[in-house]
PDB file of N, CA and C in Angstrom:
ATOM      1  N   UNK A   1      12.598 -35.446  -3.187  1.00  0.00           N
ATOM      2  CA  UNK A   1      12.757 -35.215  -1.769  1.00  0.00           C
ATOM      3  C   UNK A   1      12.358 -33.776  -1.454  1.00  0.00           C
ATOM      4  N   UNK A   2      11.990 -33.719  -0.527  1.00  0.00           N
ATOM      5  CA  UNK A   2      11.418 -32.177  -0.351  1.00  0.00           C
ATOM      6  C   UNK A   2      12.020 -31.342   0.585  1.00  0.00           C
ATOM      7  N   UNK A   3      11.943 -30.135   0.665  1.00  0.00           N
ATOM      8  CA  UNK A   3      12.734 -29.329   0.997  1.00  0.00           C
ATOM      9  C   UNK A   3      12.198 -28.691   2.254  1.00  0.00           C
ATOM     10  N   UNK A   4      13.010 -29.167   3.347  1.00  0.00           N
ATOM     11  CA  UNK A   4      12.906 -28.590   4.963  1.00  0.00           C
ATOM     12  C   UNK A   4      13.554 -27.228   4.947  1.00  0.00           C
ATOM     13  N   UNK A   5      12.644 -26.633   6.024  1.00  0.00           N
ATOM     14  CA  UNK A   5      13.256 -25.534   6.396  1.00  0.00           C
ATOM     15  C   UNK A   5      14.494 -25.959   7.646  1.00  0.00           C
ATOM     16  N   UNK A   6      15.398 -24.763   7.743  1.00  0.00           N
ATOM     17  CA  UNK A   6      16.410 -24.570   8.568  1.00  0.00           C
ATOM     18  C   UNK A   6      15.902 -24.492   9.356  1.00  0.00           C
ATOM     19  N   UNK A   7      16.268 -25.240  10.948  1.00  0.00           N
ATOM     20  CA  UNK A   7      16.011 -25.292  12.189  1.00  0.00           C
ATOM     21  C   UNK A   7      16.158 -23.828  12.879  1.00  0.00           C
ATOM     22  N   UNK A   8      15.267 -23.209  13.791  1.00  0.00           N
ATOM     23  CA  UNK A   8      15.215 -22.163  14.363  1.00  0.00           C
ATOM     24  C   UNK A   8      16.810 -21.784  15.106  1.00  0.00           C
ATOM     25  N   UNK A   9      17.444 -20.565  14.807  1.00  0.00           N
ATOM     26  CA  UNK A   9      18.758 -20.545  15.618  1.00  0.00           C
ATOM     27  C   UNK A   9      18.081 -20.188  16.978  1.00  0.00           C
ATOM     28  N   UNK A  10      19.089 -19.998  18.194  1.00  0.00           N
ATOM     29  CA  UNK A  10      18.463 -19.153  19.681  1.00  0.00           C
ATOM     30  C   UNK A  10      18.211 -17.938  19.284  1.00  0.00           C
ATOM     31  N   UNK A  11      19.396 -17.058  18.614  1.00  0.00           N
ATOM     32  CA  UNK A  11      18.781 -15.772  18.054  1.00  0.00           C
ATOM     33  C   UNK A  11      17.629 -15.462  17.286  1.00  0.00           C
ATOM     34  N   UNK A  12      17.214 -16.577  16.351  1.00  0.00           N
ATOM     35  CA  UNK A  12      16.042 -16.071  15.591  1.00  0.00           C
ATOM     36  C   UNK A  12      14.578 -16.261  16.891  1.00  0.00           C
ATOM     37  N   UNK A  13      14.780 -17.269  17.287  1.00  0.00           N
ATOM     38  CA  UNK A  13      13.528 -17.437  19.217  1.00  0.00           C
ATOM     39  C   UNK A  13      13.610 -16.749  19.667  1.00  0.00           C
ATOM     40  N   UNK A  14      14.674 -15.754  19.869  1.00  0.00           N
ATOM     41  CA  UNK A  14      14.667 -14.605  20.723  1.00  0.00           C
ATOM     42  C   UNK A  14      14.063 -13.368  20.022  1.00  0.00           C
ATOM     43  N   UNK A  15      14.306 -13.244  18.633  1.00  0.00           N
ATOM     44  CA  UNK A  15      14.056 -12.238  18.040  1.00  0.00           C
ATOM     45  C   UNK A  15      12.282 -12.438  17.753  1.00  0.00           C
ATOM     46  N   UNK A  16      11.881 -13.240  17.469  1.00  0.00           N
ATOM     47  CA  UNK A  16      10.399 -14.010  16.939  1.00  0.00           C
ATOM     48  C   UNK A  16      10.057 -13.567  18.563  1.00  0.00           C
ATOM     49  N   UNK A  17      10.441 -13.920  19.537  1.00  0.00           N
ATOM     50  CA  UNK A  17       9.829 -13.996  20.738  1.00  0.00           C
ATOM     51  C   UNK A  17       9.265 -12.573  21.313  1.00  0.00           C
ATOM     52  N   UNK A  18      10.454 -11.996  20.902  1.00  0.00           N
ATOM     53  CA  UNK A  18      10.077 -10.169  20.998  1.00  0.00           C
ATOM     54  C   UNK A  18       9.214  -9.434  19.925  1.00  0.00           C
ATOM     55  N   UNK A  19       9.502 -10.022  18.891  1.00  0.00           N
ATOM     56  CA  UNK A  19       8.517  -9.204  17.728  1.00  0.00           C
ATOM     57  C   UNK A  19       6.870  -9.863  18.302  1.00  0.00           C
ATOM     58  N   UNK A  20       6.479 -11.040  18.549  1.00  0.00           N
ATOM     59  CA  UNK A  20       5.260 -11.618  18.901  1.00  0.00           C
ATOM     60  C   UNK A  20       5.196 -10.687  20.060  1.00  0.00           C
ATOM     61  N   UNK A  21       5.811 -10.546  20.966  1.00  0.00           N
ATOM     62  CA  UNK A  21       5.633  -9.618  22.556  1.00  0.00           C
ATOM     63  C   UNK A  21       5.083  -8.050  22.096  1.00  0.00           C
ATOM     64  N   UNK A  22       5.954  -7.822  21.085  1.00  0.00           N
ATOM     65  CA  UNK A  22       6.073  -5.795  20.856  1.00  0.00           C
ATOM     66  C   UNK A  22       4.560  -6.152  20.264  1.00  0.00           C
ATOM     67  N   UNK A  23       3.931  -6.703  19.263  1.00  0.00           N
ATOM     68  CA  UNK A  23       2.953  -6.924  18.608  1.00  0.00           C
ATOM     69  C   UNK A  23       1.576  -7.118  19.372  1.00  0.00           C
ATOM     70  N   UNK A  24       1.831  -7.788  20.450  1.00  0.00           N
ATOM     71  CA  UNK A  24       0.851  -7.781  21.527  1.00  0.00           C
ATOM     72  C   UNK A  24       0.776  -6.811  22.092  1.00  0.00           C
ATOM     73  N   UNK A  25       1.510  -5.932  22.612  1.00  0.00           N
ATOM     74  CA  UNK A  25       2.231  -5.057  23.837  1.00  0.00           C
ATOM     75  C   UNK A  25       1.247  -3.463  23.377  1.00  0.00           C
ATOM     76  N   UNK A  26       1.243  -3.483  22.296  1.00  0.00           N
ATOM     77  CA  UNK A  26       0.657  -2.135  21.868  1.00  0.00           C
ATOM     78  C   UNK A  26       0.906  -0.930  21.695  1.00  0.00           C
ATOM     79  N   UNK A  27       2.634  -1.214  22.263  1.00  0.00           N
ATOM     80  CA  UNK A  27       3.622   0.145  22.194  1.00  0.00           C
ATOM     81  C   UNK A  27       3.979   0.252  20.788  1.00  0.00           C
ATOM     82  N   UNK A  28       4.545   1.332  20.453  1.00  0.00           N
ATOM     83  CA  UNK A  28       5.442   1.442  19.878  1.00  0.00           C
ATOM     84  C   UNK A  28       6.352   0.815  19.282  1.00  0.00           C
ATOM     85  N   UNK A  29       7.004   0.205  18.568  1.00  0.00           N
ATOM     86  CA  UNK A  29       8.600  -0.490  18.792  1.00  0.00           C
ATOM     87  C   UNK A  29       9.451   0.242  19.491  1.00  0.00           C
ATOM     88  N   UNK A  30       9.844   2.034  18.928  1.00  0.00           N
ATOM     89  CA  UNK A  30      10.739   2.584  19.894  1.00  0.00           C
ATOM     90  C   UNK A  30      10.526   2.199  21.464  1.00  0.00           C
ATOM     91  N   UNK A  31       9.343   2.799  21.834  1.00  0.00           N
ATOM     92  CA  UNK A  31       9.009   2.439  23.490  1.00  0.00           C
ATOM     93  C   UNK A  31       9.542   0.887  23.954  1.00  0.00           C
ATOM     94  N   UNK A  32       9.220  -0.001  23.005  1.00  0.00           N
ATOM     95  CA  UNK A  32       8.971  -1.300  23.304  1.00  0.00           C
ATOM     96  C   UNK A  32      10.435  -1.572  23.475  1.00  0.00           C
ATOM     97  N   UNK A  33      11.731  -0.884  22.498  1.00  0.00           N
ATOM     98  CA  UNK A  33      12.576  -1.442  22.530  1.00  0.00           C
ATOM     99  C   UNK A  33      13.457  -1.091  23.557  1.00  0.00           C
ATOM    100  N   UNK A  34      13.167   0.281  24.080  1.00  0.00           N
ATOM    101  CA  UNK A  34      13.498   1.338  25.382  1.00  0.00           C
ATOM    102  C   UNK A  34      13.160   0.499  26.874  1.00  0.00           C
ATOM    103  N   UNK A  35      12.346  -0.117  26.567  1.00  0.00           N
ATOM    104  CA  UNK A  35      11.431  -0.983  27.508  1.00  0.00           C
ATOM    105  C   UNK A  35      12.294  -2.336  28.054  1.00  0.00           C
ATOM    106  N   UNK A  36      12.193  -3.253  26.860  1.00  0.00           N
ATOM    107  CA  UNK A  36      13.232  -4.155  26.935  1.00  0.00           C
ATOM    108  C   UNK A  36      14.817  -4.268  26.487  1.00  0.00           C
ATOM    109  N   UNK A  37      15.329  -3.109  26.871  1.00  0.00           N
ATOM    110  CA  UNK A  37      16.572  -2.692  26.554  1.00  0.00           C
ATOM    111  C   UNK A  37      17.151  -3.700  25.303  1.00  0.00           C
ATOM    112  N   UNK A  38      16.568  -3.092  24.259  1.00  0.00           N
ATOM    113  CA  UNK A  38      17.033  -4.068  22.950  1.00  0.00           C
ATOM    114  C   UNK A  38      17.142  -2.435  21.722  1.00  0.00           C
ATOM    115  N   UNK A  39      18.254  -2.978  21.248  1.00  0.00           N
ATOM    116  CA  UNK A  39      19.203  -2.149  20.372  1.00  0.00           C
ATOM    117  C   UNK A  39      17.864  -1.912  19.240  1.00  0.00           C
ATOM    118  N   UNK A  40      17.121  -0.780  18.741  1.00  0.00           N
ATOM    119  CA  UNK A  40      16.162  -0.675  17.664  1.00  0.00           C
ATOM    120  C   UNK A  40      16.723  -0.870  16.356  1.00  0.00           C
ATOM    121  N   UNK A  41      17.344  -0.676  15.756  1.00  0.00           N
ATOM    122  CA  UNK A  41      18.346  -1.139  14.459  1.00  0.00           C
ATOM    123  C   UNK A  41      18.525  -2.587  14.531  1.00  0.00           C
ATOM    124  N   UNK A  42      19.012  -2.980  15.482  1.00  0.00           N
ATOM    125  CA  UNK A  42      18.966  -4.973  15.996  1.00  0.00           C
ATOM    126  C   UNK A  42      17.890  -5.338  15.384  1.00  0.00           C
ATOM    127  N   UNK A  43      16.271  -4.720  16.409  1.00  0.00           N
ATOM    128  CA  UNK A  43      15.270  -5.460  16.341  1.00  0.00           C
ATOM    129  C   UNK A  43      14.709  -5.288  14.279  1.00  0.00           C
ATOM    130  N   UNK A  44      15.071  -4.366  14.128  1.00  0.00           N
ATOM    131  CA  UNK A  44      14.603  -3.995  12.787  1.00  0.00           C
ATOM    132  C   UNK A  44      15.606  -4.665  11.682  1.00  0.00           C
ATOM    133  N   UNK A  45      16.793  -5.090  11.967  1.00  0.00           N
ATOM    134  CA  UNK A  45      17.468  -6.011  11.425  1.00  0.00           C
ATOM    135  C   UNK A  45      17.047  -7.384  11.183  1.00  0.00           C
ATOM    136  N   UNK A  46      16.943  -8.050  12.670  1.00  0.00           N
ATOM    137  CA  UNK A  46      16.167  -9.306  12.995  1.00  0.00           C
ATOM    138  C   UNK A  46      15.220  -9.605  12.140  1.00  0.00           C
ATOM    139  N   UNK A  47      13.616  -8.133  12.092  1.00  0.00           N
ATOM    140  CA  UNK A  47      12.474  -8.494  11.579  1.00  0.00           C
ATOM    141  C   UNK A  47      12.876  -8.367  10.140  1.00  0.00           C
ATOM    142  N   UNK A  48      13.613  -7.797   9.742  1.00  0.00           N
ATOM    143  CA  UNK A  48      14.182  -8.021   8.163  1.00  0.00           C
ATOM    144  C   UNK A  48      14.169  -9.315   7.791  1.00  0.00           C
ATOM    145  N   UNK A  49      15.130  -9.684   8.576  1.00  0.00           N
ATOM    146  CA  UNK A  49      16.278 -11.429   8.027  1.00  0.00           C
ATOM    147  C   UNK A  49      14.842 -12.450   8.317  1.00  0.00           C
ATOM    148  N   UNK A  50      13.720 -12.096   9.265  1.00  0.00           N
ATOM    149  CA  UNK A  50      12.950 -13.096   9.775  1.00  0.00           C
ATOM    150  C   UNK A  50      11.644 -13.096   8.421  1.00  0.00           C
ATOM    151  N   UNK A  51      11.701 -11.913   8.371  1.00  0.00           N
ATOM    152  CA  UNK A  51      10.602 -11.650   6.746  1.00  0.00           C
ATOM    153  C   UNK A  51      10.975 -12.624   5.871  1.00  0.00           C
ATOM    154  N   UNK A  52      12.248 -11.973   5.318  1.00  0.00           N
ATOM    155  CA  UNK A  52      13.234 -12.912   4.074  1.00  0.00           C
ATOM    156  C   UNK A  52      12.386 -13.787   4.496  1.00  0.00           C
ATOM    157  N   UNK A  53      12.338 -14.901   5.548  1.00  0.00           N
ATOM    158  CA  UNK A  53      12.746 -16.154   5.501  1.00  0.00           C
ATOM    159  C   UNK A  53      11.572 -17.011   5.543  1.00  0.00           C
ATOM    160  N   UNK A  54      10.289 -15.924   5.574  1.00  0.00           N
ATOM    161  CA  UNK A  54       8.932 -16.476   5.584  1.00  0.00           C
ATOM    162  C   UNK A  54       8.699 -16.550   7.135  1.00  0.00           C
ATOM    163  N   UNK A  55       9.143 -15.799   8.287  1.00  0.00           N
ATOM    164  CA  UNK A  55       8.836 -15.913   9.221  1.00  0.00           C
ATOM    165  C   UNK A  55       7.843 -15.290  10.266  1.00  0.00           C
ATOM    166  N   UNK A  56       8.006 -14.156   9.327  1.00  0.00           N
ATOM    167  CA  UNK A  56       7.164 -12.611   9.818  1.00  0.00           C
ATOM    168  C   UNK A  56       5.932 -12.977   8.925  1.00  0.00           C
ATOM    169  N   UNK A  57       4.967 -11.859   8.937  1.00  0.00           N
ATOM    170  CA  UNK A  57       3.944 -11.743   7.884  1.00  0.00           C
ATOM    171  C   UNK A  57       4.502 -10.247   7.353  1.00  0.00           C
ATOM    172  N   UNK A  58       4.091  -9.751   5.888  1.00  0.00           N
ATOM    173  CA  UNK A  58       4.469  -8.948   5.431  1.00  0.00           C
ATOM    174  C   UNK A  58       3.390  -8.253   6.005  1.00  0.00           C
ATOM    175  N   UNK A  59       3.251  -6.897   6.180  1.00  0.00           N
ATOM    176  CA  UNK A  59       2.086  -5.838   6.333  1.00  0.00           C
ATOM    177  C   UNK A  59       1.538  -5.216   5.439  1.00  0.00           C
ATOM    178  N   UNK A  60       0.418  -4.897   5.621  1.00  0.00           N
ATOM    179  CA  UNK A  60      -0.083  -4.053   4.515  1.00  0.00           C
ATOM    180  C   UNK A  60       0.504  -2.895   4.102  1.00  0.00           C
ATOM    181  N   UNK A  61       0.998  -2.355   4.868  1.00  0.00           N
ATOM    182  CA  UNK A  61       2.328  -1.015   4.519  1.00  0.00           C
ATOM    183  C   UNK A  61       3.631  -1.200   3.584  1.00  0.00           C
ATOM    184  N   UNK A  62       3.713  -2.494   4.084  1.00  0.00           N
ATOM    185  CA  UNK A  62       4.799  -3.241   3.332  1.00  0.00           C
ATOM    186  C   UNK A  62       4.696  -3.631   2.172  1.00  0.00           C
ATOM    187  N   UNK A  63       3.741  -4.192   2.169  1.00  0.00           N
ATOM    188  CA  UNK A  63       3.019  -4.566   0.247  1.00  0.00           C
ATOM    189  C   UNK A  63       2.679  -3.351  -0.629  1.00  0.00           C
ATOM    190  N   UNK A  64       2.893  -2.278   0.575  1.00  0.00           N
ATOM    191  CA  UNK A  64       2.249  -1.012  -0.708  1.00  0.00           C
ATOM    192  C   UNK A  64       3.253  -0.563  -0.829  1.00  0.00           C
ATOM    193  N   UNK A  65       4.533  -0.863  -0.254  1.00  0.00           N
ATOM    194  CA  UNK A  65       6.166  -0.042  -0.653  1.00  0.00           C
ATOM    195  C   UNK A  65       6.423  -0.715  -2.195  1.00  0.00           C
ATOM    196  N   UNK A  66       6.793   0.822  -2.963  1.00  0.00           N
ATOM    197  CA  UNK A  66       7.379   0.211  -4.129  1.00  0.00           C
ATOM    198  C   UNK A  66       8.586  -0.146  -3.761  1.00  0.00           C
ATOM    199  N   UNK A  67       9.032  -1.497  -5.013  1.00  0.00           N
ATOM    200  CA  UNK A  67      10.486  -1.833  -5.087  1.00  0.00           C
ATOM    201  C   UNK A  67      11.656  -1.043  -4.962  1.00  0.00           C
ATOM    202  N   UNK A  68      12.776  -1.250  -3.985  1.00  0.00           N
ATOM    203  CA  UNK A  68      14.221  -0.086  -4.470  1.00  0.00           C
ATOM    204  C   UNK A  68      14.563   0.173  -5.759  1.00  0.00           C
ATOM    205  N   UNK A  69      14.071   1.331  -6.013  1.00  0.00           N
ATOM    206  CA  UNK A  69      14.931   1.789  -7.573  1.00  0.00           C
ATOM    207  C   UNK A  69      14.006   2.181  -8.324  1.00  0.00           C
ATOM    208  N   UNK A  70      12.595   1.843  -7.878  1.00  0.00           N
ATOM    209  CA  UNK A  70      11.529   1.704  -8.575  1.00  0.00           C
ATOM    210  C   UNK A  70      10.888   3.444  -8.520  1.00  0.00           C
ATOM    211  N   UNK A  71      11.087   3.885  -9.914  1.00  0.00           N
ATOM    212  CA  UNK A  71      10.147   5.603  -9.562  1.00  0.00           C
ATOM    213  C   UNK A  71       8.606   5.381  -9.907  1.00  0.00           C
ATOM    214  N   UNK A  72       7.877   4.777  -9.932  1.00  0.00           N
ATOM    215  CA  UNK A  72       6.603   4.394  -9.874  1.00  0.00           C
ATOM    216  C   UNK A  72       6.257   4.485  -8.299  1.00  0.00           C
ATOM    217  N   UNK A  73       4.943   5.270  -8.025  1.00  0.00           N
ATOM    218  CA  UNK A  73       4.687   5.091  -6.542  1.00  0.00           C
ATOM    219  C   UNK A  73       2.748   4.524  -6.763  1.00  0.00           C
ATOM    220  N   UNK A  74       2.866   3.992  -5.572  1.00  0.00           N
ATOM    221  CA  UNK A  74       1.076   3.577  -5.557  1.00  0.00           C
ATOM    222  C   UNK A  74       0.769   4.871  -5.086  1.00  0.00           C
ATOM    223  N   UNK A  75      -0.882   5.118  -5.598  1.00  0.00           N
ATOM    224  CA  UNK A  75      -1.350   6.013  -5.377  1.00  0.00           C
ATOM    225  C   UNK A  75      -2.307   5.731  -5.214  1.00  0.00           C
ATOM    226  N   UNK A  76      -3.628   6.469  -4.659  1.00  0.00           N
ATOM    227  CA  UNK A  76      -5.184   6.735  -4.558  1.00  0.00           C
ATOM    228  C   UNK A  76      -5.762   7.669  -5.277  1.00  0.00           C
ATOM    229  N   UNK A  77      -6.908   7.858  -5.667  1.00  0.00           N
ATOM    230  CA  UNK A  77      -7.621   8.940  -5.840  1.00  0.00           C
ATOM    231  C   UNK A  77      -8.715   9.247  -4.905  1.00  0.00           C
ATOM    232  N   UNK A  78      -9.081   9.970  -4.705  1.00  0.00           N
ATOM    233  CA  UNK A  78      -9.663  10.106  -3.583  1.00  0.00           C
ATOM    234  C   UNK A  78     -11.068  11.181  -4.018  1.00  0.00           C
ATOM    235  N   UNK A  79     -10.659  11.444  -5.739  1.00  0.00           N
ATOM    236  CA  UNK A  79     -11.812  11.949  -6.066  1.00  0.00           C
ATOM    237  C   UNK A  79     -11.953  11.719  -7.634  1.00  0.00           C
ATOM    238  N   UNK A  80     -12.617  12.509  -8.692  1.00  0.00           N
ATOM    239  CA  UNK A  80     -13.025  11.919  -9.996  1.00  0.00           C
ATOM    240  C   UNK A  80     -12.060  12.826 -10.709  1.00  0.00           C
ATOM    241  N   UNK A  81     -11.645  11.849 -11.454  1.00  0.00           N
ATOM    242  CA  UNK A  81     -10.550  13.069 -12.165  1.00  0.00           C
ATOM    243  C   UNK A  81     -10.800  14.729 -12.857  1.00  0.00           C
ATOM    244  N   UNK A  82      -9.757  14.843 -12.745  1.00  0.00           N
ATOM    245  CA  UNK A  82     -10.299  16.465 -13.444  1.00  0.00           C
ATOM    246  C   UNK A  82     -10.361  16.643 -14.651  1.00  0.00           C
ATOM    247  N   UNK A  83     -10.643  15.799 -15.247  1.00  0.00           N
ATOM    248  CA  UNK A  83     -11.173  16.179 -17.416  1.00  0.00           C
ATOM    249  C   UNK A  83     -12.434  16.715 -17.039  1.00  0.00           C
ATOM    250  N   UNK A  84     -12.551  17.255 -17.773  1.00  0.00           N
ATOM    251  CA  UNK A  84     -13.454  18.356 -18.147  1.00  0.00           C
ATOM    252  C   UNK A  84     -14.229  18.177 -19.459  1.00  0.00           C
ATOM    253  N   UNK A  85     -15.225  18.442 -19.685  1.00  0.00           N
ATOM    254  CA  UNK A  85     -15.757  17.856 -21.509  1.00  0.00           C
ATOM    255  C   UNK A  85     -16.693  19.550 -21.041  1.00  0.00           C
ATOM    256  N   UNK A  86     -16.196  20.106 -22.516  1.00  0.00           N
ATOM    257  CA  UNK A  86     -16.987  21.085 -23.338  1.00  0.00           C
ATOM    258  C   UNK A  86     -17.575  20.985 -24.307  1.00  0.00           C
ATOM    259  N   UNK A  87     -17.354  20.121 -25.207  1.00  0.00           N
ATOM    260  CA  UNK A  87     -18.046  19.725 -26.510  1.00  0.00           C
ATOM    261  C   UNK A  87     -18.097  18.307 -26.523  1.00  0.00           C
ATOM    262  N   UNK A  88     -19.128  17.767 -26.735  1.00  0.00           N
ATOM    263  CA  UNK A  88     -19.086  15.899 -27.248  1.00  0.00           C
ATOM    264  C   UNK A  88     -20.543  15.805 -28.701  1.00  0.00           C
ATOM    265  N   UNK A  89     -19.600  15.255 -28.907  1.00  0.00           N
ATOM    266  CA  UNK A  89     -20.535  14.260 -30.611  1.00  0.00           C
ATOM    267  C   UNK A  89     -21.695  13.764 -30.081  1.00  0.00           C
ATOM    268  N   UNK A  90     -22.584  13.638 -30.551  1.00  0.00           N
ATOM    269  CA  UNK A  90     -23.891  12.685 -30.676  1.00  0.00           C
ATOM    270  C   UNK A  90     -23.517  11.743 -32.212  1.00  0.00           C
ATOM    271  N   UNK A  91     -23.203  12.551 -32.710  1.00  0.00           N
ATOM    272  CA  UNK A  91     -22.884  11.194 -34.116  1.00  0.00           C
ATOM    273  C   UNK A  91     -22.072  12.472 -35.219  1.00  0.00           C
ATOM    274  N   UNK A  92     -21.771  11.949 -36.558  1.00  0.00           N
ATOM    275  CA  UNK A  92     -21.284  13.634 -37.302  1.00  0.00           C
ATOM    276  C   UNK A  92     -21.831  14.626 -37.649  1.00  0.00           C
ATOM    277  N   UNK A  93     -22.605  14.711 -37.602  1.00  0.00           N
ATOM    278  CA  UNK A  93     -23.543  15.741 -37.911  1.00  0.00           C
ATOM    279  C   UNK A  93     -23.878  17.132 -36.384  1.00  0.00           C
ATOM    280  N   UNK A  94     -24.214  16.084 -35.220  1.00  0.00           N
ATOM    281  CA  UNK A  94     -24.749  16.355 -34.115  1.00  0.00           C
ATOM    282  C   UNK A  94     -23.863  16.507 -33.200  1.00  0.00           C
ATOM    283  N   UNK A  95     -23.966  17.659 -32.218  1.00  0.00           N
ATOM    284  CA  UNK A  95     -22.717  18.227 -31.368  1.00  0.00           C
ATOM    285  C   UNK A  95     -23.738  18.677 -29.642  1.00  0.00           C
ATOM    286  N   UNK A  96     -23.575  18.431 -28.681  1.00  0.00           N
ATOM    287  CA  UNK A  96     -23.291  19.408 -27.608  1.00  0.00           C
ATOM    288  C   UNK A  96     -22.757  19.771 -27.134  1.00  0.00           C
ATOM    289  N   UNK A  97     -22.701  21.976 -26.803  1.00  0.00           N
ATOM    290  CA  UNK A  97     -21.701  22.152 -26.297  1.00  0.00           C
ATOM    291  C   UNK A  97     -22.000  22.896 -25.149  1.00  0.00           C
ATOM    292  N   UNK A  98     -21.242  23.142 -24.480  1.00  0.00           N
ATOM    293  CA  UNK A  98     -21.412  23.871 -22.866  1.00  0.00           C
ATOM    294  C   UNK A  98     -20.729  24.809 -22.831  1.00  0.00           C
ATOM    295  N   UNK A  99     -21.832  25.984 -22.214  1.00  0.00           N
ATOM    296  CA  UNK A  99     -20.941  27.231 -22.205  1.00  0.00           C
ATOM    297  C   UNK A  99     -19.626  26.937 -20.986  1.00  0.00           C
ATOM    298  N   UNK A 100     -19.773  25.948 -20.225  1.00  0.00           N
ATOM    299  CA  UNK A 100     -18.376  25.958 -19.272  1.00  0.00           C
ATOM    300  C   UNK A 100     -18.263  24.349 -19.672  1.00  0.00           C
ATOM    301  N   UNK A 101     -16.627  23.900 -19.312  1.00  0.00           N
ATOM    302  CA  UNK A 101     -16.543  23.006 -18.877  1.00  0.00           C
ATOM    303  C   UNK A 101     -17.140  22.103 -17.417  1.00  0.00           C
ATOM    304  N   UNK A 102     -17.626  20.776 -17.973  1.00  0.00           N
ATOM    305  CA  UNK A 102     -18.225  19.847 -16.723  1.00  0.00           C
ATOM    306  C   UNK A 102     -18.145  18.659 -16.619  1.00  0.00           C
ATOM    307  N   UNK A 103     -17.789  18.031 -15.295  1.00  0.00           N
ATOM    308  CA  UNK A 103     -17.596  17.248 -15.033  1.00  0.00           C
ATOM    309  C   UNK A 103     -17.714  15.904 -16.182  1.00  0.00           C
ATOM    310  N   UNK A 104     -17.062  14.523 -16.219  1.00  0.00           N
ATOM    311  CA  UNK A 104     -17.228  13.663 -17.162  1.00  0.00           C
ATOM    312  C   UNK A 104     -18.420  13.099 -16.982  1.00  0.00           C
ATOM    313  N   UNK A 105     -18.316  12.620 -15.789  1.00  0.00           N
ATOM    314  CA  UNK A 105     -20.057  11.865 -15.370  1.00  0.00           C
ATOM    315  C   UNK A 105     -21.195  12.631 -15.565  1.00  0.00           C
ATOM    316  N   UNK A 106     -21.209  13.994 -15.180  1.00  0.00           N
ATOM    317  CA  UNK A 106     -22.454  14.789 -15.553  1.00  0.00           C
ATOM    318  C   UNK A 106     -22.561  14.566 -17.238  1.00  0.00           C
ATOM    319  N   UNK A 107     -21.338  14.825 -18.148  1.00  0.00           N
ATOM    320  CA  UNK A 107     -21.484  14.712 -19.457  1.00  0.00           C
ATOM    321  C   UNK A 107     -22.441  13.533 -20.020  1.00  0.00           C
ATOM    322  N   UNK A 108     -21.530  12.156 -19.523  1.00  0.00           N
ATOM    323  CA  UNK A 108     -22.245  11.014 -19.561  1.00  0.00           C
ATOM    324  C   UNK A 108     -23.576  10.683 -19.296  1.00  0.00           C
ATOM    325  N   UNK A 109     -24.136  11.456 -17.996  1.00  0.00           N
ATOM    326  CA  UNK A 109     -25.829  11.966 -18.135  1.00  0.00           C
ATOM    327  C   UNK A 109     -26.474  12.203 -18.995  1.00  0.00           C
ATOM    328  N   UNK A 110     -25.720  13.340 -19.871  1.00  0.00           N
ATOM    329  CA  UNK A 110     -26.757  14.453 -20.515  1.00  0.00           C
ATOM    330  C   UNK A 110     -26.958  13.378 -21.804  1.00  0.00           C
ATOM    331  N   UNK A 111     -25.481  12.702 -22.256  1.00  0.00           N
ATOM    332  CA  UNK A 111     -25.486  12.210 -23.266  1.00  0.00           C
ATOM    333  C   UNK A 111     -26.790  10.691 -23.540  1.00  0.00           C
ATOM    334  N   UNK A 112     -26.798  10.202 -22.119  1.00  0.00           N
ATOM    335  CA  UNK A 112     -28.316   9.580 -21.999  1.00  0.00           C
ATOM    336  C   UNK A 112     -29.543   9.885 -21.944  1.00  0.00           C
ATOM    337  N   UNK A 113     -29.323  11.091 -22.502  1.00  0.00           N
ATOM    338  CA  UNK A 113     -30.813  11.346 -22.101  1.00  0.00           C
ATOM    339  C   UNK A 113     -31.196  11.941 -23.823  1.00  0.00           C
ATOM    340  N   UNK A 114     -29.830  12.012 -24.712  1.00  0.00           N
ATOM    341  CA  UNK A 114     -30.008  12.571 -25.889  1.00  0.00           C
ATOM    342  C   UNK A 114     -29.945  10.959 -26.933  1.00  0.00           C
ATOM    343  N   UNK A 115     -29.345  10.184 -26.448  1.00  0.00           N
ATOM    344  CA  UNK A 115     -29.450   9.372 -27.124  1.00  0.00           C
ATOM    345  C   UNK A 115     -30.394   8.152 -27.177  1.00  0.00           C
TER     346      UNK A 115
END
């Protein structure tokens, strides 16, 4: 037998009804909730319990929150890391080295063009 969902309460229609409105509306939530004189902690309660329940869509902001408790954070890079190569092997015998440290990818160049 398969498993129905729980029938909509009036509170959850009311709450769904306003989150679909604020979502259209283009305000704010604060503004929105200033607007339609609705308690902001309420409405942010509501969209909680309505998430849980598969009612909301999660956001992309939301999917990038780590778990409570969790010290791992998502991150970006936004550029190439900072290792540095001063010396690399060609094989044991064979070495290049650079009077400065440079970039990995430039390394990876030079090393194509020696091998």
């Amino acid at each position: 037998m398969s498993e129905k969902s729980a029938p909509l309460s009036e509170c959850d229609r009311f709450w769904l009804r306003h989150y679909n409105d604020w979502k259209q509306s283009g305000l704010s939530q604060q503004r929105y909730c200033q607007e339609h004189q609705l308690n902001r902690h309420a409405f942010n309660s509501a969209r909680s319990r309505l998430r849980s329940r598969n009612l909301l869509p999660v956001t992309s902001a939301e999917r990038a929150r780590p778990e409570p408790g969790s010290l791992l954070q998502p991150v970006t890079l936004l550029a190439e890391p900072a290792v540095k190569v001063s010396r690399l092997g060609l094989d044991q015998q064979r070495w290049l080295e650079f009077s400065a440290p440079i970039p990995v990818a430039q390394a990876v160049a030079l090393l194509r063009q020696y091998l």
